[in-house]
Protein backbone atom coordinates (compact mmCIF):
# COMPACT_ATOMS: atom_id res chain seq x y z
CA UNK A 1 0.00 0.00 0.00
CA UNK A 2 2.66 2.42 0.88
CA UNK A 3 4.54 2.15 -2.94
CA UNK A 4 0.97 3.08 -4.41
CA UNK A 5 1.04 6.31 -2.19
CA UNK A 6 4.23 7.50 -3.81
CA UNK A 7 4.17 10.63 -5.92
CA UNK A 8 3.28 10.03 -9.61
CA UNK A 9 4.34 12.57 -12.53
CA UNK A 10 1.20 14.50 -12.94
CA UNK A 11 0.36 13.20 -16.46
CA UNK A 12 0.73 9.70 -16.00
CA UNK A 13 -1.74 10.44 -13.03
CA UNK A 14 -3.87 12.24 -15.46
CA UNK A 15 -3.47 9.74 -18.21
CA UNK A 16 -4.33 7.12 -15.73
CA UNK A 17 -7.38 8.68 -14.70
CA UNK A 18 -8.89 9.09 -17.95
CA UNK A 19 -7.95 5.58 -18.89
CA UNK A 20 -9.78 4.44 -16.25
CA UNK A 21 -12.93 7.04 -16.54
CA UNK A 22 -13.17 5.45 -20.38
CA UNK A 23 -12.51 1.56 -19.77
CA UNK A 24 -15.42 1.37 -16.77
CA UNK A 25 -18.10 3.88 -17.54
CA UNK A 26 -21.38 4.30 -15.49
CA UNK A 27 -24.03 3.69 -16.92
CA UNK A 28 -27.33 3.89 -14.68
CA UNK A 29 -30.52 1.94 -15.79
CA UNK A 30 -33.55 3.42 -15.02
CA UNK A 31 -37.17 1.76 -15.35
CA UNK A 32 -37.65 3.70 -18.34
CA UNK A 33 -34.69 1.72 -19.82
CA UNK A 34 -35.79 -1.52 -18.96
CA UNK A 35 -39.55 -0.97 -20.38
CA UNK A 36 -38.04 0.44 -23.51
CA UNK A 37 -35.94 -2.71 -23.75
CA UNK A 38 -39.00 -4.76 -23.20
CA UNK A 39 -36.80 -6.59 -20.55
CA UNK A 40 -34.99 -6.74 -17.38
CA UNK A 41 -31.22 -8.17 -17.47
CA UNK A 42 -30.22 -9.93 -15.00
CA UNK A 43 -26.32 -10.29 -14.36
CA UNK A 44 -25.32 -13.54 -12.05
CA UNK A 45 -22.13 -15.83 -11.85
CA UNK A 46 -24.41 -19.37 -11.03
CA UNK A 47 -22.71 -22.57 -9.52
CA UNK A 48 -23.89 -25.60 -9.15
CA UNK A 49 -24.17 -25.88 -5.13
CA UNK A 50 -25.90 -22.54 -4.78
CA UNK A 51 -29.61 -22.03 -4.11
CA UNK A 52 -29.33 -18.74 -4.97
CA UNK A 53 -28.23 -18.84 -8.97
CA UNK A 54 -27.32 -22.06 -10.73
CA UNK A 55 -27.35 -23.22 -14.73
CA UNK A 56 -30.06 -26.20 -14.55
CA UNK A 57 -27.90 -28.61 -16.59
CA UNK A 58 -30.73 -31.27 -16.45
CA UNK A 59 -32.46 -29.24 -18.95
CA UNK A 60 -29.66 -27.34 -20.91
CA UNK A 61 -27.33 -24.47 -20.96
CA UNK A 62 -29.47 -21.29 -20.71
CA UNK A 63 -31.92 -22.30 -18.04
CA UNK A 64 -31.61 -21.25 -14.19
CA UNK A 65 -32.87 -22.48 -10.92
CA UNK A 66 -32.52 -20.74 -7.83
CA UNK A 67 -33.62 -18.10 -5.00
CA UNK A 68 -32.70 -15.18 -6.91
CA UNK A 69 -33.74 -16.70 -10.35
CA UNK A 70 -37.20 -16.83 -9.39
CA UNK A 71 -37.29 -13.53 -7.52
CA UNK A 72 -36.08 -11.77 -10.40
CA UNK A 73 -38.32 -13.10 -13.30
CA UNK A 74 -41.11 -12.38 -10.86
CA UNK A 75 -39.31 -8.74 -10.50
CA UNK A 76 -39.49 -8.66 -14.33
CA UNK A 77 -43.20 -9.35 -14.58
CA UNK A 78 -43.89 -6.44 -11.54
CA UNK A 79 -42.75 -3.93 -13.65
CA UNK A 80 -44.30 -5.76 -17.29
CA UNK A 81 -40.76 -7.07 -19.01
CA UNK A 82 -39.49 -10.70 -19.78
CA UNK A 83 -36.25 -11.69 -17.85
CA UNK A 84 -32.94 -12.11 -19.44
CA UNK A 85 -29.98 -13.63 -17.58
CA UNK A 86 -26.49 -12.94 -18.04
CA UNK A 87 -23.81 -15.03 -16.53
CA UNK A 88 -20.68 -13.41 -15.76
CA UNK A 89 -17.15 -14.23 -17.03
CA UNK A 90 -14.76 -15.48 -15.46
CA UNK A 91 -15.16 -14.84 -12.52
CA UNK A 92 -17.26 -13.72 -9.67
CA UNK A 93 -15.47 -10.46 -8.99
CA UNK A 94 -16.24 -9.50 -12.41
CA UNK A 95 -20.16 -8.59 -11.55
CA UNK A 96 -19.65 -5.33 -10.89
CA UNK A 97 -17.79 -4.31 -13.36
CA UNK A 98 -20.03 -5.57 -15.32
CA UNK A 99 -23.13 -3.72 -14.18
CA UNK A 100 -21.30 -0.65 -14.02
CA UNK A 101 -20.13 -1.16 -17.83
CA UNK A 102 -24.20 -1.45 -18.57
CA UNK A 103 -24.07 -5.03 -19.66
CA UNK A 104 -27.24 -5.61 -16.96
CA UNK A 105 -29.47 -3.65 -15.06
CA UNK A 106 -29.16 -5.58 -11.51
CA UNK A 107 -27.15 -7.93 -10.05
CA UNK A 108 -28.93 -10.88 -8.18
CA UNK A 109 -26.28 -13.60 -7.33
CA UNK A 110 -26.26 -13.73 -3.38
CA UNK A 111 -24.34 -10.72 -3.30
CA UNK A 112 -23.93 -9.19 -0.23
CA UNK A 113 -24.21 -5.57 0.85
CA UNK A 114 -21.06 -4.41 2.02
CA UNK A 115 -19.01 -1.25 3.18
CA UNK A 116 -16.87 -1.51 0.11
CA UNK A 117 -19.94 -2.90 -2.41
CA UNK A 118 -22.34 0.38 -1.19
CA UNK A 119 -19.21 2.60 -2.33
CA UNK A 120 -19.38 1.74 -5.78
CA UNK A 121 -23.09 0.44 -6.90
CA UNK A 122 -26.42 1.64 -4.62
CA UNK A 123 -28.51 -1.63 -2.97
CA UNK A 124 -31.78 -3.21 -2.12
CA UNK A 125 -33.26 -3.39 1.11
CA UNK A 126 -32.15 -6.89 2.01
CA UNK A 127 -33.93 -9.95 1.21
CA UNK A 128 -32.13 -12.63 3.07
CA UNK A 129 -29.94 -12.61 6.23
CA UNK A 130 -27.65 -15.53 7.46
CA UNK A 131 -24.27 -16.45 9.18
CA UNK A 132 -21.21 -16.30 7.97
CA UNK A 133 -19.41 -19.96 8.89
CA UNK A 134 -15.35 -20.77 9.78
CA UNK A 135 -14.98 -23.76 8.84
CA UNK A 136 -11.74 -26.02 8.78
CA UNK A 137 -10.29 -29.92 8.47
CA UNK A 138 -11.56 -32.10 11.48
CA UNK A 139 -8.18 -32.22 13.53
CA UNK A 140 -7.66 -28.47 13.26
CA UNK A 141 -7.66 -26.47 16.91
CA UNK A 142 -9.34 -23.04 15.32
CA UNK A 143 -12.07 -22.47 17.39
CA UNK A 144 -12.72 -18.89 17.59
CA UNK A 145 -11.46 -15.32 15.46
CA UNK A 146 -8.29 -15.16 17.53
CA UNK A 147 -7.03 -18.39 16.11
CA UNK A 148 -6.96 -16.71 12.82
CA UNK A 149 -3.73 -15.24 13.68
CA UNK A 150 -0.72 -16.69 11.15
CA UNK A 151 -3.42 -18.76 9.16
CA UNK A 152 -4.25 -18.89 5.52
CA UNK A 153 -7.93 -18.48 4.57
CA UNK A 154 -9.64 -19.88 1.60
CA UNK A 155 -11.80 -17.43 -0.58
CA UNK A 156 -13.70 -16.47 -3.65
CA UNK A 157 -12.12 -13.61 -5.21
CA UNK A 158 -14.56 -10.24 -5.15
CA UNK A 159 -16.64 -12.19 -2.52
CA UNK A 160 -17.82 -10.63 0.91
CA UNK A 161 -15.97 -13.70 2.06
CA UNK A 162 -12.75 -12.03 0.95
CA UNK A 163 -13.53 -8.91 2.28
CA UNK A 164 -14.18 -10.18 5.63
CA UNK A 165 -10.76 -12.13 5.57
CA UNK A 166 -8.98 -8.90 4.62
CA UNK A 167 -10.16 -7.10 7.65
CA UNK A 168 -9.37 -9.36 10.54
CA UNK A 169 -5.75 -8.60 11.33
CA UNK A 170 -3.48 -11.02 11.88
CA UNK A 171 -4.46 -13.89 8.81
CA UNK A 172 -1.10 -14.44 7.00
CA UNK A 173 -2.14 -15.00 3.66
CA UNK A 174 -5.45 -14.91 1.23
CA UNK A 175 -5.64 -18.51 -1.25
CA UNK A 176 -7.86 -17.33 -3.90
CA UNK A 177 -10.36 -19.90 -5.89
CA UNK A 178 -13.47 -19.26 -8.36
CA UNK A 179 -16.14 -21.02 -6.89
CA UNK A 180 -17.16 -21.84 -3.56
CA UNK A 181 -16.79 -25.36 -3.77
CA UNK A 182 -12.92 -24.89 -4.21
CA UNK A 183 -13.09 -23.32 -0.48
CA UNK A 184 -13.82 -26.94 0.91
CA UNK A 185 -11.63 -28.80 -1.54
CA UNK A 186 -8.50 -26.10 -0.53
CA UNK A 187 -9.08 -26.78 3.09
CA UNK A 188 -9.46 -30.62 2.58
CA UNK A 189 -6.08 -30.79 0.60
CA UNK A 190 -4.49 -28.69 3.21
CA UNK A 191 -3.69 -25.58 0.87
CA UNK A 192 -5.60 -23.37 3.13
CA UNK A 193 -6.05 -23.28 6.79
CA UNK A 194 -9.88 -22.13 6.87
CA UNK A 195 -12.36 -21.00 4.55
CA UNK A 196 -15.56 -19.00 4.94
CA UNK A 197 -18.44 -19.47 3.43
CA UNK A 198 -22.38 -18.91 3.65
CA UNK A 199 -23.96 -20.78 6.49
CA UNK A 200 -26.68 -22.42 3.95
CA UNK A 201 -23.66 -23.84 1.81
CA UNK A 202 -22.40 -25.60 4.85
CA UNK A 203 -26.01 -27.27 4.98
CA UNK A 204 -25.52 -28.55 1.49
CA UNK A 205 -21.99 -29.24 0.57
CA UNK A 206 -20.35 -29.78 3.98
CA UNK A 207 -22.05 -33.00 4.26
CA UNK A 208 -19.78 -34.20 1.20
CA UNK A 209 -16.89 -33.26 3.12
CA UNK A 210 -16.83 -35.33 6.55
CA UNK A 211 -12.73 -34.30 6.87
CA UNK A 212 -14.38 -30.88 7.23
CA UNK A 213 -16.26 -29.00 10.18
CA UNK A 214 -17.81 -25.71 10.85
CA UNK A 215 -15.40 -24.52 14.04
CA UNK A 216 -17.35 -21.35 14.56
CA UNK A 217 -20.01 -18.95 12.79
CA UNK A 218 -19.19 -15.19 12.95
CA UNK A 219 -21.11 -12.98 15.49
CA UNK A 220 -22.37 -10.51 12.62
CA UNK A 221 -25.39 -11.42 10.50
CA UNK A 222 -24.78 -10.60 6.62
CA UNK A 223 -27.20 -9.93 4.52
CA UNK A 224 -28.23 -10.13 0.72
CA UNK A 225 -29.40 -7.66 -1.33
CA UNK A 226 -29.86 -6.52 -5.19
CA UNK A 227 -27.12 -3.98 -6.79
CA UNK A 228 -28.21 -1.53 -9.12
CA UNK A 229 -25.91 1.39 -10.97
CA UNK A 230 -26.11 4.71 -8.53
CA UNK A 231 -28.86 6.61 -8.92
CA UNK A 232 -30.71 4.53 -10.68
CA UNK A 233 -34.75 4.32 -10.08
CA UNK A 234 -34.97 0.59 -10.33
CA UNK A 235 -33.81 0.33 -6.38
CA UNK A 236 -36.92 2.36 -5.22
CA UNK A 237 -39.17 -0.20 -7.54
CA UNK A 238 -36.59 -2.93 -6.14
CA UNK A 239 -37.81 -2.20 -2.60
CA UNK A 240 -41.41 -2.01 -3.12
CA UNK A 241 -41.58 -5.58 -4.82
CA UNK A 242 -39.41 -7.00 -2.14
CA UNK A 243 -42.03 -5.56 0.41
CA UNK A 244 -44.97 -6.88 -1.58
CA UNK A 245 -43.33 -10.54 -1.67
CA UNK A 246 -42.70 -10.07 2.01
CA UNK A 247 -46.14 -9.54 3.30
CA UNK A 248 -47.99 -11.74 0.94
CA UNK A 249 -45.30 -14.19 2.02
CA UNK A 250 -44.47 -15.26 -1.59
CA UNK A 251 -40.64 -14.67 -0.79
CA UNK A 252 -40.50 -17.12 2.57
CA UNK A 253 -42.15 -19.80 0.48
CA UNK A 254 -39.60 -19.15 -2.62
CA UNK A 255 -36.75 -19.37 0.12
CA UNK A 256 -38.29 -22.49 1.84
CA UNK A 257 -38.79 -24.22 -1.87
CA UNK A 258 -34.95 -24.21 -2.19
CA UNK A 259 -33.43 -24.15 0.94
CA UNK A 260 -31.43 -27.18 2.08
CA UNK A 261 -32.91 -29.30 5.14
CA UNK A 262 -30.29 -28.67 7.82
């Protein structure tokens, strides 16, 4: 951090920043957009052990399954639109760029709000809260935060996961994988201390991994939400769909239809 603080001739800075301001513009979508379009684009990186977002290969590339899937095609009919989904490349970090680029109006992939997420893209009142779990191999002594000190942690890169990693002091190194599977295999094979993941993974995937156990969940909830492009009108309409599907109770049953028996 301290070599990136050193002075800079003035106009590489300057060439820099416009190099930057042209290769990631922002472009807000507004409702307007979307019903001009005649659709609502969805941008999501699926995987197979989500509930959230995943490609249902049983029936062919192109067709979803998931939490968010369903919220958002019934988010598409609210405002009169068909749904189109666009899977991310190549990686989860890459979402949003993405939405900032335009290539989507809202990002639905179990992405949670965050301190660093809110700085660059404006959010959804949540939708889903859960625990974030620690988990590590079955003769491993971690038991609580403190024991993080001088360990290496397993995570998505761009994930909240990460982001949580990077601000407990102490954890000596970051191994970076592309799908949250790859958290359990790195800590099985011994190339990573620990991992974090969603509590509602652990439900489905740990089970495939009895060298594994959860040590300890962390004491803050997180919580999911939908990212839209600052500024842009489709979080106020965002907000008043996920009340709707609250009180008619439409979104407990959608999360109850996928969620993993514990």
């Amino acid at each position: 951090m301290k070599g990136f603080l050193k002075r800079k001739p003035i106009s590489v800075a300057i060439s820099a920043l416009l190099v930057a301001i042209i290769i990631t513009p922002c472009l807000a979508t507004d409702l307007k957009d979307v019903k001009k379009r005649g659709k609502l684009i969805m941008l999501c990186f699926p995987h197979q052990e989500s509930i959230f977002i995943r490609t249902k290969v049983e029936v062919g590339l192109g067709h979803y399954h998931g939490i968010d899937y369903d919220l958002m095609k019934g988010f598409a009919e609210y405002l009169g639109v068909s749904l189109e989904v666009l899977p991310v490349k190549p990686s989860f970090a890459e979402l949003i760029p993405a939405l900032l680029a335009g290539k989507g109006d809202v990002i639905a992939s179990s992405f949670s709000i965050t301190p660093k997420r809110k700085e660059q893209v404006d959010f959804s009142n949540s939708y889903f809260e859960l625990r974030v779990a620690v988990l590590v191999g079955k003769d491993s002594n971690i038991t609580s935060i403190d024991d993080l000190v001088g360990k290496v942690g397993s995570a998505v890169k761009g994930s909240s996961q990460e982001e949580i990693m990077k601000n407990i002091e102490g954890i000596t190194r970051i191994h970076h994988v592309d799908f949250t599977r790859w958290n359990y295999d790195a800590v099985s094979e011994k190339k990573a201390d620990f991992t974090l993941v969603d509590e509602p993974s652990t439900w489905k995937v740990l089970p495939e991994y009895p060298e594994l156990k959860l040590a300890f969940t962390l004491p803050s909830e997180d919580k999911y939400g939908f990212a839209v492009t600052p500024g842009s009108d489709l979080r106020e309409h965002l907000n008043r769909y996920i009340d709707e599907i609250k009180r008619s109770a439409k979104l407990e049953k959608t999360i109850q239809q996928y969620m993993p028996k514990k």
